[in-house]
N, C-alpha and C. Protein backbone atom coordinates (compact mmCIF):
# COMPACT_ATOMS: atom_id res chain seq x y z
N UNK A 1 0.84 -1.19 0.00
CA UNK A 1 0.00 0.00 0.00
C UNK A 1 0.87 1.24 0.00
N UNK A 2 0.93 2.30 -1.17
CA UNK A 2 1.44 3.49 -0.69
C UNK A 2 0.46 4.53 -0.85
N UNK A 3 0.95 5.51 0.12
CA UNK A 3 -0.61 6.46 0.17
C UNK A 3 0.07 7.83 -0.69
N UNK A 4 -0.85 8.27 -1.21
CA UNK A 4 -0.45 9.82 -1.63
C UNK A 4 -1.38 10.59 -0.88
N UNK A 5 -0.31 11.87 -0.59
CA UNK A 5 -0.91 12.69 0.68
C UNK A 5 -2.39 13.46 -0.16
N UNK A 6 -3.76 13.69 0.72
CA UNK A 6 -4.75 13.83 0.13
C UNK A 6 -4.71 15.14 0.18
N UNK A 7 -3.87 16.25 0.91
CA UNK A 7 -4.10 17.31 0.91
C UNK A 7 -4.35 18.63 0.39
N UNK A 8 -3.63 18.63 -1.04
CA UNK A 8 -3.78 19.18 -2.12
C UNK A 8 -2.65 18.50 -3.32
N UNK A 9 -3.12 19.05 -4.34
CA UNK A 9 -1.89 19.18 -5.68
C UNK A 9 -2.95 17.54 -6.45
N UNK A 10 -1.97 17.11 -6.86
CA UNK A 10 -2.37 15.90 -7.76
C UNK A 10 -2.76 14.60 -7.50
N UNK A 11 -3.10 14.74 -7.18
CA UNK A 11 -3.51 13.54 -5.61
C UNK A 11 -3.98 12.40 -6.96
N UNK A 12 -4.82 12.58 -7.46
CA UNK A 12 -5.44 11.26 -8.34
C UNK A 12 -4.77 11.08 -9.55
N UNK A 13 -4.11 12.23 -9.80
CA UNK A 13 -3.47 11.22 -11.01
C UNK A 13 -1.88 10.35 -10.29
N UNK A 14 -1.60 10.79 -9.25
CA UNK A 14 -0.50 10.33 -8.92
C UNK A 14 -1.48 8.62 -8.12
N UNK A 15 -2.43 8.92 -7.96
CA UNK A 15 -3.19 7.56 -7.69
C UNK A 15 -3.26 6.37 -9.04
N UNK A 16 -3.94 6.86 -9.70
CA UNK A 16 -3.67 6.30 -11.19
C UNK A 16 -2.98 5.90 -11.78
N UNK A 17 -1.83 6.55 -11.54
CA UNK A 17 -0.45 5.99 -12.22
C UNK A 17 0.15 4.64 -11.14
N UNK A 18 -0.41 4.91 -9.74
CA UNK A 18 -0.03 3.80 -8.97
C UNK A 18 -0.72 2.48 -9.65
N UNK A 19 -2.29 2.87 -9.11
CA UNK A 19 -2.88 1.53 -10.12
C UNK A 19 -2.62 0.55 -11.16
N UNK A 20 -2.16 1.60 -12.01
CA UNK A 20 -1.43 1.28 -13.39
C UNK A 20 -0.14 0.37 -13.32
N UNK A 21 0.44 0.91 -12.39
CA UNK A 21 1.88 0.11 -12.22
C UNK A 21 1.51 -1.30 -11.29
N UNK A 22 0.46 -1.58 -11.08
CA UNK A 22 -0.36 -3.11 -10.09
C UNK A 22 -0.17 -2.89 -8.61
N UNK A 23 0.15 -1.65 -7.96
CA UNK A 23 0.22 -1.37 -6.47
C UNK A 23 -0.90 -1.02 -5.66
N UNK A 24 -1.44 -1.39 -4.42
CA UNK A 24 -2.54 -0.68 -3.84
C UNK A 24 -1.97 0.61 -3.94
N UNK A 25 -3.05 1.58 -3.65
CA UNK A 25 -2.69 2.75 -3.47
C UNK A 25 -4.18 3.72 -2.42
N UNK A 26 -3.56 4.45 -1.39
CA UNK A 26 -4.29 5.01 -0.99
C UNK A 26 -4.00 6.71 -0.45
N UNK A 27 -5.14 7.58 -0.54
CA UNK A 27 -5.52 8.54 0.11
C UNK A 27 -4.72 8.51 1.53
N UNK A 28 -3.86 9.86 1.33
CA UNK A 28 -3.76 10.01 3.30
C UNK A 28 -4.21 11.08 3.87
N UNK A 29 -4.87 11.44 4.67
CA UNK A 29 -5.07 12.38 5.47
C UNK A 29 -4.68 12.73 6.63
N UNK A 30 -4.46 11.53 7.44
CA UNK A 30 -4.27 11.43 8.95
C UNK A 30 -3.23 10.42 9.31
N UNK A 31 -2.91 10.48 10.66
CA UNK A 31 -1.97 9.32 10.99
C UNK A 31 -2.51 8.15 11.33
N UNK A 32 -3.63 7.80 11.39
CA UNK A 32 -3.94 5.91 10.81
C UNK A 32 -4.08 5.83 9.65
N UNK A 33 -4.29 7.05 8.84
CA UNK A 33 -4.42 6.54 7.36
C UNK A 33 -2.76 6.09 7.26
N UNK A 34 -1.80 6.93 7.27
CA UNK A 34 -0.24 7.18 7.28
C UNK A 34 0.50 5.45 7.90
N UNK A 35 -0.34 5.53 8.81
CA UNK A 35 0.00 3.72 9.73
C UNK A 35 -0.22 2.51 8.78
N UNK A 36 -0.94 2.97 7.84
CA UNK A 36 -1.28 1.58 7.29
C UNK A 36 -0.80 1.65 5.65
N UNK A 37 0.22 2.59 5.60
CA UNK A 37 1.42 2.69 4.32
C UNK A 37 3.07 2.06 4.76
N UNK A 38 3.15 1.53 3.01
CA UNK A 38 4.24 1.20 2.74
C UNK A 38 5.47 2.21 2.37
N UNK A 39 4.54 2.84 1.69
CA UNK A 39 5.36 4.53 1.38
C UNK A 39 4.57 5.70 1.25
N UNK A 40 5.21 6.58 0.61
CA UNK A 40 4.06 7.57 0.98
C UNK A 40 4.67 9.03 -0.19
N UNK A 41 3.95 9.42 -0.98
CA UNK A 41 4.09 10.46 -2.21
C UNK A 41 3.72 11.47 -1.71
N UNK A 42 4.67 12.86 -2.04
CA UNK A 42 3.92 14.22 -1.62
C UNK A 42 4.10 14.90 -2.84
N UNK A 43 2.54 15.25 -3.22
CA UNK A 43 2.17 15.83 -4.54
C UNK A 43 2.62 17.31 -4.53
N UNK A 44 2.19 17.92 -5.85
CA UNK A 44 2.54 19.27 -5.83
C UNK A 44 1.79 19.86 -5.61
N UNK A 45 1.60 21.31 -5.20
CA UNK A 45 0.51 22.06 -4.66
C UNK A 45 1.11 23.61 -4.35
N UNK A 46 0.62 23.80 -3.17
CA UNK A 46 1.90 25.66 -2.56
C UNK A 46 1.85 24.59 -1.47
N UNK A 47 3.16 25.48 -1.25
CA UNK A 47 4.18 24.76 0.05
C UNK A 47 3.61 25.01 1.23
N UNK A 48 3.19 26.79 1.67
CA UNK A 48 3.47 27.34 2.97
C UNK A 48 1.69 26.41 3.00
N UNK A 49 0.95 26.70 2.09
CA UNK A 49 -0.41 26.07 2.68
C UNK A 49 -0.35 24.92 2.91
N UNK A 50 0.17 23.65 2.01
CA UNK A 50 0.19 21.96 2.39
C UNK A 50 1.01 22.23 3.13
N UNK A 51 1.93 22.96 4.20
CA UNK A 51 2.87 22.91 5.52
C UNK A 51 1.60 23.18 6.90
N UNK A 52 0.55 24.11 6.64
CA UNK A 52 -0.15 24.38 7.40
C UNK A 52 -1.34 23.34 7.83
N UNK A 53 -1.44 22.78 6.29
CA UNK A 53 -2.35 21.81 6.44
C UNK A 53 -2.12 20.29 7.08
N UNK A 54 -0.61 19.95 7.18
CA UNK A 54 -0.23 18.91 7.42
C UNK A 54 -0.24 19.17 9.16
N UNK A 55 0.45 20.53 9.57
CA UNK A 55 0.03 20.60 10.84
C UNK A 55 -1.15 20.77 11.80
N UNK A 56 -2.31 20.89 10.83
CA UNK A 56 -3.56 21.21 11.61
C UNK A 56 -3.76 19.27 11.72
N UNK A 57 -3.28 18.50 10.55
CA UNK A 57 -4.27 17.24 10.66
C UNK A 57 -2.84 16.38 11.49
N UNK A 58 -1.95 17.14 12.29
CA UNK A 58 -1.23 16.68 13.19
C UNK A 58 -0.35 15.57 12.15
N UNK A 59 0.48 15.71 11.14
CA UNK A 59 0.82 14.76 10.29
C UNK A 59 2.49 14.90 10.04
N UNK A 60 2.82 16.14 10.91
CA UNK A 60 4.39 16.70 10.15
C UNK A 60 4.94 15.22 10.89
N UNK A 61 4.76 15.15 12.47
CA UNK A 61 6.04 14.33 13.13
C UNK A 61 5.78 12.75 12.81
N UNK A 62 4.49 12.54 12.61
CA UNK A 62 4.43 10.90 11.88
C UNK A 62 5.33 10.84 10.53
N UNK A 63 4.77 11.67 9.68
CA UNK A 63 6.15 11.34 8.70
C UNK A 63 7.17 11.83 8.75
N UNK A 64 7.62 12.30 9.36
CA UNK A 64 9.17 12.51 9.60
C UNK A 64 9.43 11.04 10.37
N UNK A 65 8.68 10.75 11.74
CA UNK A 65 9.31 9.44 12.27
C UNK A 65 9.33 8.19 11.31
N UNK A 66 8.32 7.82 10.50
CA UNK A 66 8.33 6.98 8.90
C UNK A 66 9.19 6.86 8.41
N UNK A 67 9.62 8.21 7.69
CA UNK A 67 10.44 8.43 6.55
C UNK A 67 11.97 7.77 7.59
N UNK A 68 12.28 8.48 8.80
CA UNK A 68 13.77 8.14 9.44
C UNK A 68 13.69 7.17 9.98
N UNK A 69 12.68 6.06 9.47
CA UNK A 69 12.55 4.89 10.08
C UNK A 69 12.69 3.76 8.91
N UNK A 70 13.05 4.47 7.88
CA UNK A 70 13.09 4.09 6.54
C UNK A 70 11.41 3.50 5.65
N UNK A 71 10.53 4.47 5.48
CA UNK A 71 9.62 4.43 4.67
C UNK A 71 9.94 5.28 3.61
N UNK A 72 9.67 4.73 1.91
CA UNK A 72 9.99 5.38 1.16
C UNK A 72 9.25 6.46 1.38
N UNK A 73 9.62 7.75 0.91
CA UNK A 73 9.34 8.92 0.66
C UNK A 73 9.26 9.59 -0.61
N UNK A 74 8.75 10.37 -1.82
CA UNK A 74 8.89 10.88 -2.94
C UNK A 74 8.25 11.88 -3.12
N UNK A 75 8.94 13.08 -2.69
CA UNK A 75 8.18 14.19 -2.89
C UNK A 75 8.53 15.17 -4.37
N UNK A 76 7.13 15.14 -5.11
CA UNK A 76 7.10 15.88 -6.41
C UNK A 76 7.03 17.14 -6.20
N UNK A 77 7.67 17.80 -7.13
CA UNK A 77 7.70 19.79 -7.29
C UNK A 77 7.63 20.27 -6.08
N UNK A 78 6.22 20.61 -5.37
CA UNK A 78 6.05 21.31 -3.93
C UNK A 78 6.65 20.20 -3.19
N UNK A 79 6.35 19.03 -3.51
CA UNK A 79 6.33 18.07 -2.54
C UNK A 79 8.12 17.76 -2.29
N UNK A 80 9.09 18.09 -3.12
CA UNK A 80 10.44 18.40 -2.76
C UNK A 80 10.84 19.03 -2.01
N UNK A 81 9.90 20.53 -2.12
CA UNK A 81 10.45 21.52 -1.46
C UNK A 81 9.63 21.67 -0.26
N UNK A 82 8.64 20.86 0.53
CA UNK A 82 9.18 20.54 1.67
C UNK A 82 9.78 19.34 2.21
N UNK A 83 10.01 18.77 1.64
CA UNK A 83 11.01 17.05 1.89
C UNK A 83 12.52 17.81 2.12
N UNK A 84 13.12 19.24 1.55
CA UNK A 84 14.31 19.84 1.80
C UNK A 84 14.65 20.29 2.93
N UNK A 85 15.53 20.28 2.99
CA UNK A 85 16.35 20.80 4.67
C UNK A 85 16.06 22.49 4.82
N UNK A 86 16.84 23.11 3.93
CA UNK A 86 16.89 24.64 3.17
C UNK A 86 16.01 25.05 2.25
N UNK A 87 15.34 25.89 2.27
CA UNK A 87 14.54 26.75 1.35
C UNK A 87 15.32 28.06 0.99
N UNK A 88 16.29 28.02 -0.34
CA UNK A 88 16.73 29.69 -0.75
C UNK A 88 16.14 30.53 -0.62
N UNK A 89 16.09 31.82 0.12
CA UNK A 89 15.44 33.31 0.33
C UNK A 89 14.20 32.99 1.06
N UNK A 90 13.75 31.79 1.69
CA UNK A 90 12.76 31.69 2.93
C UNK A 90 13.33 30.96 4.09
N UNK A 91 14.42 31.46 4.85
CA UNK A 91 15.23 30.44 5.99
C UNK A 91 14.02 29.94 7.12
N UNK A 92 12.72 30.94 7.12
CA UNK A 92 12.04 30.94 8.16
C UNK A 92 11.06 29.84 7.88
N UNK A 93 10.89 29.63 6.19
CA UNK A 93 9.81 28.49 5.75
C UNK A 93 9.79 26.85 6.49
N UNK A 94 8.71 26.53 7.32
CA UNK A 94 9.11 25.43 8.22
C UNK A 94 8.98 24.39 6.51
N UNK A 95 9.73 23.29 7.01
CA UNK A 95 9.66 21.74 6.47
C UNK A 95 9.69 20.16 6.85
N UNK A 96 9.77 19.62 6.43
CA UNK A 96 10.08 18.23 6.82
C UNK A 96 11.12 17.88 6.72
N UNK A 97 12.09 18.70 6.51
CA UNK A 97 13.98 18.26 6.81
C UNK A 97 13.71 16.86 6.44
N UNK A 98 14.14 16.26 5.17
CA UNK A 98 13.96 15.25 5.02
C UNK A 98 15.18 14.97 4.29
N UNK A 99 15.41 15.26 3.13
CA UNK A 99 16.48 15.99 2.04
C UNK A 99 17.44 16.50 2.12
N UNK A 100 18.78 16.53 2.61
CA UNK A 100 19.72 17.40 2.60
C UNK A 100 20.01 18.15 1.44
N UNK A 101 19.10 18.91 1.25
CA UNK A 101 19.16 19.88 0.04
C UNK A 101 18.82 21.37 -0.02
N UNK A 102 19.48 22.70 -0.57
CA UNK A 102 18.86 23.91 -0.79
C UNK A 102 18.11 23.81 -1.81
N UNK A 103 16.65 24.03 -1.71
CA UNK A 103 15.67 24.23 -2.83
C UNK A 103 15.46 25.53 -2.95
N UNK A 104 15.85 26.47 -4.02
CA UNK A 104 14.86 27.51 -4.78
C UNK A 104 13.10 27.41 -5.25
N UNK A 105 12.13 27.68 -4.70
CA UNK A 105 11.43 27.83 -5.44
C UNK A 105 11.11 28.76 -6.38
N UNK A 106 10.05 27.89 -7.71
CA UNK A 106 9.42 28.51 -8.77
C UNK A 106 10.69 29.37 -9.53
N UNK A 107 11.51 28.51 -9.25
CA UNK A 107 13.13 28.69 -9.85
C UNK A 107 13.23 28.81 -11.26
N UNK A 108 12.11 27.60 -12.20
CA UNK A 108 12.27 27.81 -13.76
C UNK A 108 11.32 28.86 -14.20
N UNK A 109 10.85 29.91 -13.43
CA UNK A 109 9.55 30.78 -13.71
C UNK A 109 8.05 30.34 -13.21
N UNK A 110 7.43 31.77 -14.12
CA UNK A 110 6.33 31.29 -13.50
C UNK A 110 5.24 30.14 -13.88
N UNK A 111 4.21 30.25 -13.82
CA UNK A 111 3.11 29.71 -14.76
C UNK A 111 3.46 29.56 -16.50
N UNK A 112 3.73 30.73 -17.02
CA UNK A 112 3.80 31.22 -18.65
C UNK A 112 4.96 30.23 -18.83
N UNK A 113 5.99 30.00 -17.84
CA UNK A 113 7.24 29.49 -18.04
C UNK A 113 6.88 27.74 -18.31
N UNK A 114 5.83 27.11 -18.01
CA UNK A 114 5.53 25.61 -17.69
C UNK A 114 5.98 25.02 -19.37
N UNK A 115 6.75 23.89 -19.22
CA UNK A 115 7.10 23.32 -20.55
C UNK A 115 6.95 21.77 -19.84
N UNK A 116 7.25 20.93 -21.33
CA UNK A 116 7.35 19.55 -20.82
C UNK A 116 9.00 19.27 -21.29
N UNK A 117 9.85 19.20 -20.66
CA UNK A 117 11.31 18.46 -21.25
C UNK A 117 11.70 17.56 -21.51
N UNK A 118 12.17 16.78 -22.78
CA UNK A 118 12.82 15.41 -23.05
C UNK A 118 14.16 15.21 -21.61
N UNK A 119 14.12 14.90 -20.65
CA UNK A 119 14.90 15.04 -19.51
C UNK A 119 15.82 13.78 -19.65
N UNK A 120 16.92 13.52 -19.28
CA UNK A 120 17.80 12.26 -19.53
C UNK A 120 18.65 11.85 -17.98
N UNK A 121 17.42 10.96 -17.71
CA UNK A 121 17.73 10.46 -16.27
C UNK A 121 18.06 8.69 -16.55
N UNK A 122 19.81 8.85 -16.59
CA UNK A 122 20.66 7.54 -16.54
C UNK A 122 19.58 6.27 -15.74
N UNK A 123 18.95 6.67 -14.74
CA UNK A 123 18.76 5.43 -14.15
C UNK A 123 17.30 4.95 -14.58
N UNK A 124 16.61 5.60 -15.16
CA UNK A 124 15.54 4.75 -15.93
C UNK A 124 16.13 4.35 -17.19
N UNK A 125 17.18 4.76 -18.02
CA UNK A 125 17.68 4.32 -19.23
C UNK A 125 16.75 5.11 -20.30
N UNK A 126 16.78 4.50 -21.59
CA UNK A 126 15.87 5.47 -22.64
C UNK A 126 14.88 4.72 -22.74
N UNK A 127 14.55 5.77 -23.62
CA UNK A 127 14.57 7.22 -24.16
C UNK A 127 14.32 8.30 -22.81
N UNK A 128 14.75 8.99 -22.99
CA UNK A 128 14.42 10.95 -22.27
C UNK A 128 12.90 10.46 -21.63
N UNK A 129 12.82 11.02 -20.52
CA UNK A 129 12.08 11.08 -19.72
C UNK A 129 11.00 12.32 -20.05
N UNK A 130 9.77 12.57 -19.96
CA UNK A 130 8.98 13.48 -20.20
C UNK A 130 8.66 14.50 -19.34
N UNK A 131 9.49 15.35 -18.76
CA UNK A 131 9.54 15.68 -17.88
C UNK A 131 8.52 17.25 -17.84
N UNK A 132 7.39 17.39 -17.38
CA UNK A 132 6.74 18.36 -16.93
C UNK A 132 7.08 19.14 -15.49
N UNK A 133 7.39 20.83 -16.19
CA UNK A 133 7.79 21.48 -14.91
C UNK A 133 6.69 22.69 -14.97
N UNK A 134 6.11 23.06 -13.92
CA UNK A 134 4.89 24.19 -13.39
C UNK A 134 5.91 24.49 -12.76
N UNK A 135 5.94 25.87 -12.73
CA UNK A 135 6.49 26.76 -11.50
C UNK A 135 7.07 26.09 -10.44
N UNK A 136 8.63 25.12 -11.59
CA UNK A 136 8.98 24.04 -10.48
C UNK A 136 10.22 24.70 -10.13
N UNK A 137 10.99 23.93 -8.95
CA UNK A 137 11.75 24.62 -8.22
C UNK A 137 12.78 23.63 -9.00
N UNK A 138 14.36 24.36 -8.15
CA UNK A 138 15.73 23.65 -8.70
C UNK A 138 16.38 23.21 -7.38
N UNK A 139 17.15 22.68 -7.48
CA UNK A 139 18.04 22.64 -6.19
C UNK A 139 19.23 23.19 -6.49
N UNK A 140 19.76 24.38 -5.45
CA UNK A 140 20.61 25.05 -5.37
C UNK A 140 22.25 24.35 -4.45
N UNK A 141 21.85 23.67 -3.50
CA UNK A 141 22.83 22.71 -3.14
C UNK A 141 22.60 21.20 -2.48
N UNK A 142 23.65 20.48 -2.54
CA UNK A 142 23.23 19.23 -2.37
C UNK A 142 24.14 18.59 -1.50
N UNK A 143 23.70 18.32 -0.21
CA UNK A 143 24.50 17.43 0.62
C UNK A 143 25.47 16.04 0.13
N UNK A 144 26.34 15.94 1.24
CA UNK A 144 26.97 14.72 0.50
C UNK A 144 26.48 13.23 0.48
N UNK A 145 25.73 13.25 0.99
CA UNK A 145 24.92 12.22 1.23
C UNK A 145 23.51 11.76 0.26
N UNK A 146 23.94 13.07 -0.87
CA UNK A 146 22.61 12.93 -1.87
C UNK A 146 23.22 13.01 -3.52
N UNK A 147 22.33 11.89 -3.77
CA UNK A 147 22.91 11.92 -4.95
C UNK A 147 22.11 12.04 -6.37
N UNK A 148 22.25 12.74 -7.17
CA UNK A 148 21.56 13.59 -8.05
C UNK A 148 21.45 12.52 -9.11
N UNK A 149 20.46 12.62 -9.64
CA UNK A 149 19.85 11.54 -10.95
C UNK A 149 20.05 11.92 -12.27
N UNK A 150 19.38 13.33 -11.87
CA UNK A 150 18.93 13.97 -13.01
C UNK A 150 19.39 15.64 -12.87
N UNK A 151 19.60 16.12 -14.34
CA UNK A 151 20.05 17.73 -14.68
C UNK A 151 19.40 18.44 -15.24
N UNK A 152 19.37 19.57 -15.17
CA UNK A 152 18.19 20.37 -16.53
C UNK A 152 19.17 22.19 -15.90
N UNK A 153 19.69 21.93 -17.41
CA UNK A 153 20.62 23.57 -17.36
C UNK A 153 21.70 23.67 -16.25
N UNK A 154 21.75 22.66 -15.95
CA UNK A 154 23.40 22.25 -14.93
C UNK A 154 22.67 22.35 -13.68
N UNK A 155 21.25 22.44 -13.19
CA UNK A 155 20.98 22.42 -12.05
C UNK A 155 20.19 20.92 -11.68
N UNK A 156 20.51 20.32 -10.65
CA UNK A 156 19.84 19.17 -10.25
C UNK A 156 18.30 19.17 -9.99
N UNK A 157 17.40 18.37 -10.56
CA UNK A 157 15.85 18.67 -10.60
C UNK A 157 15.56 17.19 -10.29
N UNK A 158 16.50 15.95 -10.17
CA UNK A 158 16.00 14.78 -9.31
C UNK A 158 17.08 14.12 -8.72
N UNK A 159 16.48 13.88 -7.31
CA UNK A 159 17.71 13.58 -6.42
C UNK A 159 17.53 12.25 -5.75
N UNK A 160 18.22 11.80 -4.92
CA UNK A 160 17.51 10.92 -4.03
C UNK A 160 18.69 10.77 -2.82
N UNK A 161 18.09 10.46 -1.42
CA UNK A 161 18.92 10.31 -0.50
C UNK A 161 18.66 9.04 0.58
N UNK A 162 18.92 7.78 0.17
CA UNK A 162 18.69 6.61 0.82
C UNK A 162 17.31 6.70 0.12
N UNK A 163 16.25 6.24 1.31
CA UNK A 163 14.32 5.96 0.86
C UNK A 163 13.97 7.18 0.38
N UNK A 164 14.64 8.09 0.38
CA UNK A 164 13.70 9.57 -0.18
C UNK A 164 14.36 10.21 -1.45
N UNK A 165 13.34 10.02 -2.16
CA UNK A 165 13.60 11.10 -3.69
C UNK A 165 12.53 11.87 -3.83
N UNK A 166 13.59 12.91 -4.81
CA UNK A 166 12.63 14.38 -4.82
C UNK A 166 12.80 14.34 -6.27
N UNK A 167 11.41 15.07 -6.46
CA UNK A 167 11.92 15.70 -8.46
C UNK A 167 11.16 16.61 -8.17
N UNK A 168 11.57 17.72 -9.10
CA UNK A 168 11.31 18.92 -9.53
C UNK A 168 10.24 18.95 -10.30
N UNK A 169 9.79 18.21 -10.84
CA UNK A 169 8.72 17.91 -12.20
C UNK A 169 7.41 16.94 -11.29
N UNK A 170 7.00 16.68 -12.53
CA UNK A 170 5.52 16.21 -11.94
C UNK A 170 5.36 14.59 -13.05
N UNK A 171 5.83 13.83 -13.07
CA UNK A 171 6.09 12.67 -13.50
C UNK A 171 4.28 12.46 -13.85
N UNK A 172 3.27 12.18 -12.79
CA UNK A 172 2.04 11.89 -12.80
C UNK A 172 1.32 12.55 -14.12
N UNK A 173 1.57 13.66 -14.42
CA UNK A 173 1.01 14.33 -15.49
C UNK A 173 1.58 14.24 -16.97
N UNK A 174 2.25 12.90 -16.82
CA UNK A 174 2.35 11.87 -17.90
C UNK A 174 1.79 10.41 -18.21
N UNK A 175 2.20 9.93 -19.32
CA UNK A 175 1.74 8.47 -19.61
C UNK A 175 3.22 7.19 -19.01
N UNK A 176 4.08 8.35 -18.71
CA UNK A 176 5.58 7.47 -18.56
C UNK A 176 5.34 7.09 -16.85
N UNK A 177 5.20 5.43 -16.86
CA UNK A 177 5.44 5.27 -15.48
C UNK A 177 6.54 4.78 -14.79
N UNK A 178 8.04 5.12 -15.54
CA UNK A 178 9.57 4.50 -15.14
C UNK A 178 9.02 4.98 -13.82
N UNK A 179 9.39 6.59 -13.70
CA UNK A 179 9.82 6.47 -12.21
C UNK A 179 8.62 6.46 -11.16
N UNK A 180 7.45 6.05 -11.41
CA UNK A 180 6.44 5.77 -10.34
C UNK A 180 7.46 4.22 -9.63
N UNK A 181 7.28 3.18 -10.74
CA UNK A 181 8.14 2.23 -10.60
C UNK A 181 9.68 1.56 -10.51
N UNK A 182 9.96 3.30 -10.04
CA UNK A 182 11.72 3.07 -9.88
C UNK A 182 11.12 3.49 -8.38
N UNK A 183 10.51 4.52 -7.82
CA UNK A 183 10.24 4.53 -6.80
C UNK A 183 9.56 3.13 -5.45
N UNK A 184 8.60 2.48 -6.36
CA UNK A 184 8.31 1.39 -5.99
C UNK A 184 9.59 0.17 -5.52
N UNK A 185 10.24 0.19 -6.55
CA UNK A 185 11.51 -0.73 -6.90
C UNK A 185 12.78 -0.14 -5.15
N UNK A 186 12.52 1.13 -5.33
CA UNK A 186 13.27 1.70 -3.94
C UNK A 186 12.73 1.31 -2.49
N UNK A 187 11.41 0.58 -2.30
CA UNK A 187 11.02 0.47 -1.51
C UNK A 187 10.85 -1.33 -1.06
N UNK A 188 10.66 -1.77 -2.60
CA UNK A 188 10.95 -3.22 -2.15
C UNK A 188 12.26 -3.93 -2.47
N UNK A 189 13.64 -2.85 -3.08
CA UNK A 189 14.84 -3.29 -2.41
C UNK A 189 15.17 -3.04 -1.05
N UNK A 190 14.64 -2.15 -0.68
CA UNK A 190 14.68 -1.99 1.16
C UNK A 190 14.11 -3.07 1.79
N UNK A 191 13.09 -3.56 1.28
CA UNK A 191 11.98 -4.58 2.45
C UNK A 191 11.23 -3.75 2.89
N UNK A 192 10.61 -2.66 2.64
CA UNK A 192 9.70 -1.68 3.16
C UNK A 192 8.51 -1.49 2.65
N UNK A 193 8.59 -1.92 0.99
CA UNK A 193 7.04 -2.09 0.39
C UNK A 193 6.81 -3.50 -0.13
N UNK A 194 6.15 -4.24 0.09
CA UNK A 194 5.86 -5.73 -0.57
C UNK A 194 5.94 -6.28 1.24
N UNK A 195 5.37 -6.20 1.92
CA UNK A 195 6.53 -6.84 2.88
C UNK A 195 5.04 -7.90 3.66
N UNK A 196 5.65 -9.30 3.79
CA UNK A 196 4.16 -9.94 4.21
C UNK A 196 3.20 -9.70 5.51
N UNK A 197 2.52 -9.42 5.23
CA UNK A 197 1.11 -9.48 6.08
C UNK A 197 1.22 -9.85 7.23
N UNK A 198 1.51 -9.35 8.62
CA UNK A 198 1.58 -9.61 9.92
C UNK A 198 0.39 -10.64 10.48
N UNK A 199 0.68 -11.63 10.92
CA UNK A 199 -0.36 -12.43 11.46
C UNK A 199 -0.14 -12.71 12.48
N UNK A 200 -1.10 -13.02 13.54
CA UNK A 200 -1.80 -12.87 14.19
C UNK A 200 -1.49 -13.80 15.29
């Protein structure tokens, strides 16, 4: 079961594309929904509001204890930039320190700026990845402990650090499901998603 957070941004197509790839997939809202995941997707949306919203439904310190307990993690566009340690030109913006990374947001422009890029990420192999960016952010620096996938104009836009990867783009708002299922693949080389049924 991995849940995508229900709170805002893309919630169903990032559901869909789970389906598609043969995984349960569920809605999270709360921390029993959160209890009964294998991993867990944070869609795109605005940051400072899905930060506010995660703290009213009491959800920041369950996934933080998850994620450093090794549950995969994959946070898309917004959902990077709070999975990051650093936010460029907002030091005060709270997050989920998840990422040892400086994120810029709405770094490639604004809205007018949204393109889709042939993107060339080595670890799905080919062809170019389809990469859709909205008012997506870049990462400005990168811990040593993280290691970058993917480039677009010499700046890193997909990363990953142990169970947690971030992209800059919005994968869901394609037909390409490599990295739904490279993400999957990150969770049942851990033993963290597939894992048998506790009995009783």
């Amino acid at each position: 079961m991995i849940g995508v957070l229900g709170v805002q941004g893309d919630v169903i197509e990032h559901l869909n594309a789970l389906d598609r790839c043969g995984v349960r997939a569920s809605v999270v809202k709360s921390a029993p929904e959160l209890s009964r995941c294998e991993g867990l997707i944070l869609p795109g949306g605005e940051s400072t509001t899905v930060m506010k919203l995660l703290q009213r439904c009491d959800l920041i310190e369950p996934i933080a204890q998850r994620v450093r307990t090794g549950m995969p993690f994959w946070g898309t566009c917004m959902g990077m930039i709070l999975a990051a340690r650093e936010l460029a030109g907002f030091p005060d913006q709270a997050t989920l320190d998840l990422l040892d990374v400086t994120v810029r947001r709405n770094a490639f422009g604004r809205q007018v700026a949204s393109a889709e890029v042939k993107l060339s990420i080595p670890v799905l192999g080919s062809p170019a990845f389809p990469a859709v960016f909205i008012r997506a952010p870049w990462i400005e620096r990168v811990g040593s402990g993280v290691e970058v996938l993917a480039q677009l104009d010499g700046r890193p836009v997909m990363v990953r650090q142990g169970n947690v990867l971030g992209t800059s783009f919005h994968p869901e708002l394609t037909g390409d499901l490599r990295l739904h299922r490279y993400f999957i693949e990150i969770g049942k080389a851990s033993g963290a998603i597939g894992k048998p049924a506790a009995t009783a």
